[in-house]
C-alpha atoms as a PDB file:
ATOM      1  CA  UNK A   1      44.814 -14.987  43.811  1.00  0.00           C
ATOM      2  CA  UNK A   2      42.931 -15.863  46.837  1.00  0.00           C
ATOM      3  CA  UNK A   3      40.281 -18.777  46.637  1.00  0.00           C
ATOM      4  CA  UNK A   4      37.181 -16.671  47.124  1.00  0.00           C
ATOM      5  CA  UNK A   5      34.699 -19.446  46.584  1.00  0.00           C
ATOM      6  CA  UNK A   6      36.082 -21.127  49.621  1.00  0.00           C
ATOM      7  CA  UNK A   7      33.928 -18.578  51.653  1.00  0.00           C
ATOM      8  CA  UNK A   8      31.295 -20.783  51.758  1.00  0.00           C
ATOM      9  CA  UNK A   9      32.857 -24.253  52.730  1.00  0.00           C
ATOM     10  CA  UNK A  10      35.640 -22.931  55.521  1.00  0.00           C
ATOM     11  CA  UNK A  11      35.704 -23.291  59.382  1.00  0.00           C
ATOM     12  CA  UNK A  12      37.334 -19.814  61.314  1.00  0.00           C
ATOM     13  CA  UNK A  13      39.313 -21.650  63.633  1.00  0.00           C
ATOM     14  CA  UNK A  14      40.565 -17.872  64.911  1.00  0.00           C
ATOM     15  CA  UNK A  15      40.850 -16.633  68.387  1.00  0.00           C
ATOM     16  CA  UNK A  16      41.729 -13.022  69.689  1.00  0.00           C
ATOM     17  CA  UNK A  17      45.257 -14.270  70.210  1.00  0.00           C
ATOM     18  CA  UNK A  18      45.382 -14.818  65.983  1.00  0.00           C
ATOM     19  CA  UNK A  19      44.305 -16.318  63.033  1.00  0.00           C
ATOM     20  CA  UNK A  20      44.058 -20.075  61.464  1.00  0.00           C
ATOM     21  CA  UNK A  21      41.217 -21.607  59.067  1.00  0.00           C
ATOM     22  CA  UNK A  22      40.375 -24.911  57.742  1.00  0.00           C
ATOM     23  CA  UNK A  23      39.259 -25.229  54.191  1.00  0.00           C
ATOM     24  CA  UNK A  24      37.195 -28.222  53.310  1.00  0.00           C
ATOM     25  CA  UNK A  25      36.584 -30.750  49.981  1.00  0.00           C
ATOM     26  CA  UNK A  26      33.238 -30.020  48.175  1.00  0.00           C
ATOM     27  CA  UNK A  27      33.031 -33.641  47.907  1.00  0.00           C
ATOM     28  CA  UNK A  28      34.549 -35.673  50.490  1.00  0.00           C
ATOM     29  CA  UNK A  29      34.434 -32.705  52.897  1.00  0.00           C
ATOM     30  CA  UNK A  30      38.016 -33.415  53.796  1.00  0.00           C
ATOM     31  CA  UNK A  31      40.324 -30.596  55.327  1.00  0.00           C
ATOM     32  CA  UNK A  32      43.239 -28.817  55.345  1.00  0.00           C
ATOM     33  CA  UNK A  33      43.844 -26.384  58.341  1.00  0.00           C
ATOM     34  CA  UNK A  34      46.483 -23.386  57.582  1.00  0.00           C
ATOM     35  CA  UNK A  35      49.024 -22.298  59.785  1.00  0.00           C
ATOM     36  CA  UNK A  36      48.072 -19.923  62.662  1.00  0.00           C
ATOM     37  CA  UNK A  37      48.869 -16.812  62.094  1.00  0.00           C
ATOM     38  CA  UNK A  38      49.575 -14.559  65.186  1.00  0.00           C
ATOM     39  CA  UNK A  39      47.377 -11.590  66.124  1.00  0.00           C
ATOM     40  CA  UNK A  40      50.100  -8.454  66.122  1.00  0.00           C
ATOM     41  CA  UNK A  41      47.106  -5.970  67.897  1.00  0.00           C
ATOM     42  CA  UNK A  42      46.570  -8.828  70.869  1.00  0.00           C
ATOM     43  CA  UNK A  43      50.302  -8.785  71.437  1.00  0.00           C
ATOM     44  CA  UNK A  44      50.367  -4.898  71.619  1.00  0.00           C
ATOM     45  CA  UNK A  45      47.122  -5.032  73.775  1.00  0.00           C
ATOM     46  CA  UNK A  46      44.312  -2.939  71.606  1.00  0.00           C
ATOM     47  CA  UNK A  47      42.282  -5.575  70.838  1.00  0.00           C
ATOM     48  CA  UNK A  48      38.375  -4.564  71.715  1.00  0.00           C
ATOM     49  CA  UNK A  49      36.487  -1.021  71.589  1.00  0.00           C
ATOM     50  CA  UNK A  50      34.556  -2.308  73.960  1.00  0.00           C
ATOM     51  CA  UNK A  51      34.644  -4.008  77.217  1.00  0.00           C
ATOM     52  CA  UNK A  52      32.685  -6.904  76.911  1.00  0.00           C
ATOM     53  CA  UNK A  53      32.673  -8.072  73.079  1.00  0.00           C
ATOM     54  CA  UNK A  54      35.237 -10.159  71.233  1.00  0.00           C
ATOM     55  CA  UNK A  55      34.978 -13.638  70.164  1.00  0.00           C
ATOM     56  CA  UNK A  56      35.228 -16.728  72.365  1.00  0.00           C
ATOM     57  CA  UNK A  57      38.643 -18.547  72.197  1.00  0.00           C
ATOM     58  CA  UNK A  58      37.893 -21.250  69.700  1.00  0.00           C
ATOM     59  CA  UNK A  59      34.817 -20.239  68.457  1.00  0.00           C
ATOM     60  CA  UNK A  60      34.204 -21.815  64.882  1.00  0.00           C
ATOM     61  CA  UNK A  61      32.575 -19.957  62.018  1.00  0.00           C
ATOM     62  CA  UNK A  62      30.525 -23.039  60.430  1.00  0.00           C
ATOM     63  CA  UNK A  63      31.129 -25.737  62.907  1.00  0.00           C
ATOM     64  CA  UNK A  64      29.951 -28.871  61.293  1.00  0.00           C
ATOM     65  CA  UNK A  65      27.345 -27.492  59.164  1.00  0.00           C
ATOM     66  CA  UNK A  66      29.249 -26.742  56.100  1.00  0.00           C
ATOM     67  CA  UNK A  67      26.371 -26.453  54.179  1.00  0.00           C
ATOM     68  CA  UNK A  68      25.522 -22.608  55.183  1.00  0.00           C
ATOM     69  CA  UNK A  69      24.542 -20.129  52.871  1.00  0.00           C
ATOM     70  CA  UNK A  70      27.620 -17.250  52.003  1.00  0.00           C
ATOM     71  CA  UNK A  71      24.674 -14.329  53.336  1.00  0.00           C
ATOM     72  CA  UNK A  72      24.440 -16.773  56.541  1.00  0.00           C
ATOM     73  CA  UNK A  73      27.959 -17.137  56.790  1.00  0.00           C
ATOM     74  CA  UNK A  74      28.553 -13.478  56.646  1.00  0.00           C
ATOM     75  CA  UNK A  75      25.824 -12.981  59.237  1.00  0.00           C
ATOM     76  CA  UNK A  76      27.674 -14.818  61.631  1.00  0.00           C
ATOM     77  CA  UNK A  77      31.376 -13.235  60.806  1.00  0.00           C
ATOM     78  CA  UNK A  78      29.663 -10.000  61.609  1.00  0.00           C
ATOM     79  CA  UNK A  79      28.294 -11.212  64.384  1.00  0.00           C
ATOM     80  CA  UNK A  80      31.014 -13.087  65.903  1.00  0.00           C
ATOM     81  CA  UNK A  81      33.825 -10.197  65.081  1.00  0.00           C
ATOM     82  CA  UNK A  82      31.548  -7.040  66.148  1.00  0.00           C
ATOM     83  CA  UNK A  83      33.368  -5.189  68.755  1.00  0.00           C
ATOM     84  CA  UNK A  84      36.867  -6.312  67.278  1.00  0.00           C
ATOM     85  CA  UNK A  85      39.483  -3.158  66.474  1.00  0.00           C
ATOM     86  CA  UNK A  86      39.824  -1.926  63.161  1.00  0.00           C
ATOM     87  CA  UNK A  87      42.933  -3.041  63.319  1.00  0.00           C
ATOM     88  CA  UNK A  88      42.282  -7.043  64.043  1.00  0.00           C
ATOM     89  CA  UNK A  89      39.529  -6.804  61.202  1.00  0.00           C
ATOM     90  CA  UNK A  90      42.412  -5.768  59.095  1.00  0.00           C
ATOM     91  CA  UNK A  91      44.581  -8.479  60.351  1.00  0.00           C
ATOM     92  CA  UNK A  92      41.848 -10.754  60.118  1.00  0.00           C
ATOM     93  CA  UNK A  93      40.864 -10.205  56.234  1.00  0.00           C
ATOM     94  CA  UNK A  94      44.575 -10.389  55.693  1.00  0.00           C
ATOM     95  CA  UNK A  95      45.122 -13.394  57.253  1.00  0.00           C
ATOM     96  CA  UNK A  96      42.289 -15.395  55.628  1.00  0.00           C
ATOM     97  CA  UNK A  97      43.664 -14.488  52.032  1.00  0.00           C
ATOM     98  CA  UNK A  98      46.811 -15.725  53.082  1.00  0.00           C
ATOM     99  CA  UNK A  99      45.361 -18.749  54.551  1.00  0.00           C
ATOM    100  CA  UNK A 100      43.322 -19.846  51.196  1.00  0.00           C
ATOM    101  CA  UNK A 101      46.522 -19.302  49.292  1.00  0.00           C
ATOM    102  CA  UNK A 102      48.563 -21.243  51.466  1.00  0.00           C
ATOM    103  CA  UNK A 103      46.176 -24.016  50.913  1.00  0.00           C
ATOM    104  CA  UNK A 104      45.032 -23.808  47.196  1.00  0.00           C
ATOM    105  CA  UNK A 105      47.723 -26.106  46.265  1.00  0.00           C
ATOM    106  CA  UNK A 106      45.642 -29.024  47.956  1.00  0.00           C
ATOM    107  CA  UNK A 107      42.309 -28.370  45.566  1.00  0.00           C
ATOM    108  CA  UNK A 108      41.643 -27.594  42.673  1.00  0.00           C
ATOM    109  CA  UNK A 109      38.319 -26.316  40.677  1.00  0.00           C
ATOM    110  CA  UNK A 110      36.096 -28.155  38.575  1.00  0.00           C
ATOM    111  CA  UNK A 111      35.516 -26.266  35.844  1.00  0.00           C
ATOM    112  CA  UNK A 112      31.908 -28.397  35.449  1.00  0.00           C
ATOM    113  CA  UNK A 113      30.335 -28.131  38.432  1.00  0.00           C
ATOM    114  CA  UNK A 114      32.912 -25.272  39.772  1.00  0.00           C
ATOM    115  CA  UNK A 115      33.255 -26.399  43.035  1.00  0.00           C
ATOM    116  CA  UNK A 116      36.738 -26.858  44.733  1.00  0.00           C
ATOM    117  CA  UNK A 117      37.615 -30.339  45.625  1.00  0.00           C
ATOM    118  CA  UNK A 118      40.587 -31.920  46.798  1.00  0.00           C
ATOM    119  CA  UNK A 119      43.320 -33.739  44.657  1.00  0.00           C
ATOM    120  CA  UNK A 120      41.639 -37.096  45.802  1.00  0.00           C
ATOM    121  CA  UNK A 121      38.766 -36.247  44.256  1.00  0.00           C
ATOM    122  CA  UNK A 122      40.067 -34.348  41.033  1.00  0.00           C
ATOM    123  CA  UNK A 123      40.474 -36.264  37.740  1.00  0.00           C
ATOM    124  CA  UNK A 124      43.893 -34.284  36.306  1.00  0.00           C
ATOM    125  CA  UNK A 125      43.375 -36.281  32.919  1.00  0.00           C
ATOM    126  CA  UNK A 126      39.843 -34.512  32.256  1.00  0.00           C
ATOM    127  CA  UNK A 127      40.293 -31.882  34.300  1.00  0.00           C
ATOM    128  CA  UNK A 128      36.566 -32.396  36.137  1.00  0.00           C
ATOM    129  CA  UNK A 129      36.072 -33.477  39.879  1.00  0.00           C
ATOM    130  CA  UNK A 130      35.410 -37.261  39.491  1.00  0.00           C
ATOM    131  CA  UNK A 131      31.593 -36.451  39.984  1.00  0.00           C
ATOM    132  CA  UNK A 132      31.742 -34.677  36.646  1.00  0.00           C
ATOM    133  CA  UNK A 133      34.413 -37.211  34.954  1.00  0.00           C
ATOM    134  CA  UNK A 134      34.828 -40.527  36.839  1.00  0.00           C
ATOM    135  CA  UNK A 135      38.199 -41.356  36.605  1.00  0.00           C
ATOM    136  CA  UNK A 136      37.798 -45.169  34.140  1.00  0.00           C
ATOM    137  CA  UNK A 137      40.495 -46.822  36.220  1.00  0.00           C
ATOM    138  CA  UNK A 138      39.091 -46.908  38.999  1.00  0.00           C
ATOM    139  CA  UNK A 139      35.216 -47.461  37.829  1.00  0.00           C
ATOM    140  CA  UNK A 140      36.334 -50.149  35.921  1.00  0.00           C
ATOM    141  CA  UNK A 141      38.054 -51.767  39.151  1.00  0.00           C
ATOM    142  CA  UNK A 142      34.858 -51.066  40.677  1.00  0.00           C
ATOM    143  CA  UNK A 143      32.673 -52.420  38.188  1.00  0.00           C
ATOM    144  CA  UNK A 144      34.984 -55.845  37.710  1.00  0.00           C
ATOM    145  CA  UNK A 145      34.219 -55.950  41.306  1.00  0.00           C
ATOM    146  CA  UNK A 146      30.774 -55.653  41.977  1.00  0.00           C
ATOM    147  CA  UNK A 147      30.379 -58.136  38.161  1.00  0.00           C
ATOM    148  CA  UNK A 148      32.827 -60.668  40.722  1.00  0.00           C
ATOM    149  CA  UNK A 149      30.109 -60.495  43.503  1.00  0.00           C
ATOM    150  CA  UNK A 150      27.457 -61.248  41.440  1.00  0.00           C
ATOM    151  CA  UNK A 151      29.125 -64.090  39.485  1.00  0.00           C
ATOM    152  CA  UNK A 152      29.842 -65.504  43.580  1.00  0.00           C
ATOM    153  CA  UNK A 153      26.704 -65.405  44.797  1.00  0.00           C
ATOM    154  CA  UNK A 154      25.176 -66.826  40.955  1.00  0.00           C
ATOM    155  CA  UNK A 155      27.537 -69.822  41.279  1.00  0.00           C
ATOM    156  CA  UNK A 156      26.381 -70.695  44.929  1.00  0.00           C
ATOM    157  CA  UNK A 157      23.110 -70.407  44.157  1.00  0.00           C
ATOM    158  CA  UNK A 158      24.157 -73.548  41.747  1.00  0.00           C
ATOM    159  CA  UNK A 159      26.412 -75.126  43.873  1.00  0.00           C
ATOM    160  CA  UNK A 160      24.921 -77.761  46.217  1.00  0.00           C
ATOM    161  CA  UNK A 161      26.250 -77.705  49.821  1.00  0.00           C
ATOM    162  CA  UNK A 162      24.348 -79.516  51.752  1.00  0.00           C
ATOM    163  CA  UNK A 163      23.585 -83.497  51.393  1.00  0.00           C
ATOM    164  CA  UNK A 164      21.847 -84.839  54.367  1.00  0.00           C
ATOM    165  CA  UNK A 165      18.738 -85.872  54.347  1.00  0.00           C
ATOM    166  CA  UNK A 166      15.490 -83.119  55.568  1.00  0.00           C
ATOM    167  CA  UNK A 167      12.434 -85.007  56.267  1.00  0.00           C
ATOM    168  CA  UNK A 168      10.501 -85.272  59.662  1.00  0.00           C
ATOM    169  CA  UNK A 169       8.934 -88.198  60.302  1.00  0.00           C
ATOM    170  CA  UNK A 170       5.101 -87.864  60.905  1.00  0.00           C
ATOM    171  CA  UNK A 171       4.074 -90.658  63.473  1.00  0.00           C
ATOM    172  CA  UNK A 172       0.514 -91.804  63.396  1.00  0.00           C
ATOM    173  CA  UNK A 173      -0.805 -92.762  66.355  1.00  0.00           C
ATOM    174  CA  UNK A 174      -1.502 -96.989  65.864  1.00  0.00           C
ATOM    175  CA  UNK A 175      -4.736 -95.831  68.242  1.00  0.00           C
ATOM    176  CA  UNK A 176      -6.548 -93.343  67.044  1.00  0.00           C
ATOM    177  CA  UNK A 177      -4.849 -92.744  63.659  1.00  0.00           C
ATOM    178  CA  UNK A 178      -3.835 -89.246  64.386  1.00  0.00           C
ATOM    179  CA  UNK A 179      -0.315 -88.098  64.397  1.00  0.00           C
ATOM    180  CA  UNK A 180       1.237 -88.573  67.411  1.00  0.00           C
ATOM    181  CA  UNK A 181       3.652 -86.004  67.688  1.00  0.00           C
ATOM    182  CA  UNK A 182       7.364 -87.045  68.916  1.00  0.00           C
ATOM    183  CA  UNK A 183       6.533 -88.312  72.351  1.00  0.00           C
ATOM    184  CA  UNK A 184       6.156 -91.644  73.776  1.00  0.00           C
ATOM    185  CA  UNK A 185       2.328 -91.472  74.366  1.00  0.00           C
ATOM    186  CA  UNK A 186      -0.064 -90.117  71.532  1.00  0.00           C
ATOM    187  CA  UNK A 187      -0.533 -86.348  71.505  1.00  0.00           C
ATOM    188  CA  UNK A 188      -4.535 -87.002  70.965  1.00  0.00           C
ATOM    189  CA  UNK A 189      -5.460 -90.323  73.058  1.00  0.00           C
ATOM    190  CA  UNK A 190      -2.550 -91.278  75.306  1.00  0.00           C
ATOM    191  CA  UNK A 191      -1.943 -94.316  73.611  1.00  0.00           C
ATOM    192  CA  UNK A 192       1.774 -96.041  74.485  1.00  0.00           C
ATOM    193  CA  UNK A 193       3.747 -95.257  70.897  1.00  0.00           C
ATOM    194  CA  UNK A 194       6.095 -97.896  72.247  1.00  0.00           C
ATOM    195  CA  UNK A 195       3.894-100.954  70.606  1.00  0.00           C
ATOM    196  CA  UNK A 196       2.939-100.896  67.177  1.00  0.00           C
ATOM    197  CA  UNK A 197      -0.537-101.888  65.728  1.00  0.00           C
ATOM    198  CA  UNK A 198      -0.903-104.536  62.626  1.00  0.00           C
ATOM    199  CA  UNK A 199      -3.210-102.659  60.686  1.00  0.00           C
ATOM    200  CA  UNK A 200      -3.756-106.562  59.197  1.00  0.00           C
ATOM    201  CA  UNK A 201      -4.731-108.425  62.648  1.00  0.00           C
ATOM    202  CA  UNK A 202      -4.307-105.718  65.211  1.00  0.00           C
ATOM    203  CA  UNK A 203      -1.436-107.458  66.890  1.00  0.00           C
ATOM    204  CA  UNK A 204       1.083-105.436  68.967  1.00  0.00           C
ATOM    205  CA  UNK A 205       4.904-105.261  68.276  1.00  0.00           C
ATOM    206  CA  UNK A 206       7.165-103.394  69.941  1.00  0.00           C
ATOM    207  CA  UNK A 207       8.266 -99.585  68.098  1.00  0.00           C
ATOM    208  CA  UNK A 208      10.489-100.210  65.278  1.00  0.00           C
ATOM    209  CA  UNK A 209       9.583-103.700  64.296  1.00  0.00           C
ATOM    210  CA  UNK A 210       9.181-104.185  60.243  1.00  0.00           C
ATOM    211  CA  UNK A 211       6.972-106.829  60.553  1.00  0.00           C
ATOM    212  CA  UNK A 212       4.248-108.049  62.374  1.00  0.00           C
ATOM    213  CA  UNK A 213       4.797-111.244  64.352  1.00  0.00           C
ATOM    214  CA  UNK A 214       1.599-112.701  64.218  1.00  0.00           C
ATOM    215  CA  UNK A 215       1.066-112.434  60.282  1.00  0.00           C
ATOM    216  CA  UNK A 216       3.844-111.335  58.819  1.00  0.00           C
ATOM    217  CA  UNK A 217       2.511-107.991  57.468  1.00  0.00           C
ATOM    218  CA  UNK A 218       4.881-105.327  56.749  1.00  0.00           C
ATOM    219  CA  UNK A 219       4.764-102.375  59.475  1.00  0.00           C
END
């Protein structure tokens, strides 16, 4: 029994010199190309009624838009194969039956959804695609996993790292009072940061004294 339904997920990888097709995964879109299957009308030379129609050596029936509609994938079959012999159409039909048998034994059909999917993506214990029956192996793996992840980033978020020290010191000018900023002269009035100012008796000492040298006041 041919796999009909794959009609509207298959590539025509066929040329006038003979047949091959790639069937794809409903799911994962992977594929499985069948073996080519020679033309025996090119080999004996009847191959077009007419002069100028045929197909194009490697013309593809879907390309890479696998989504297409069966009426607009039949559109383009007739389109693509108009002008072909009797003969090749015959061929043709017959080699694409062969072609999805040849393959079927890489999917299989979800009786839930009823879309073909590959083995990879076919839980044999329920006998669903894992979209319709997640296979519990693996979603508990997955779920252990992503639990693990969040238990990481939890127990950093509690886990102190860092121990230095993060302040910036905020200079005030001895001057005008205003902060300074972080060069040697005050930001605001120019005044040399390099002396400090007793706020006590207004004597000068040079930057990074503790106390003042004329009364002993704390800087």
């Amino acid at each position: 029994m041919a796999l009909k339904a794959f009609t509207r997920n298959y590539e025509d990888n066929s040329t006038e010199a003979g047949f091959q097709f790639t069937f794809y995964c409903d799911i994962c879109n992977d594929g499985f190309k069948s073996e080519f299957i020679e033309s025996k009308s090119y080999k004996r030379g009847g191959l077009f009624r007419g002069p100028s129609k045929g197909i194009s050596v490697g013309a593809s029936l879907l390309g890479n838009n696998l989504g297409y509609s069966l009426e607009r994938g039949a559109d383009i079959l007739s389109e693509r194969f108009n002008g072909m012999s009797p003969e090749w159409q015959k061929e043709h039909e017959e080699a694409l039956e062969r072609a999805s048998n040849e393959v079927k034994g890489h999917f299989k059909r979800c009786e839930g959804c009823k879309r073909w999917v590959c083995l990879n993506d076919f839980n044999d214990e329920d006998g669903l695609c894992v979209e319709c029956a997640p296979r519990m192996k693996v979603e508990v793996t997955k779920a252990r996993a992503e639990k693990m992840v969040e238990d990481i980033k939890a127990k950093a978020e509690q886990t102190q790292v860092f121990y230095g020290e993060i302040e910036q010191s905020n200079i005030l000018c001895p001057e005008c009072g205003k902060p300074a900023g972080q060069g040697k002269f005050c930001g605001n009035c120019g005044a040399n940061l390099s002396m400090i100012k007793c706020p006590r008796c207004g004597a000068k000492s040079p930057s990074g004294t503790n106390f003042c040298g004329e009364c002993g006041n704390k800087l």
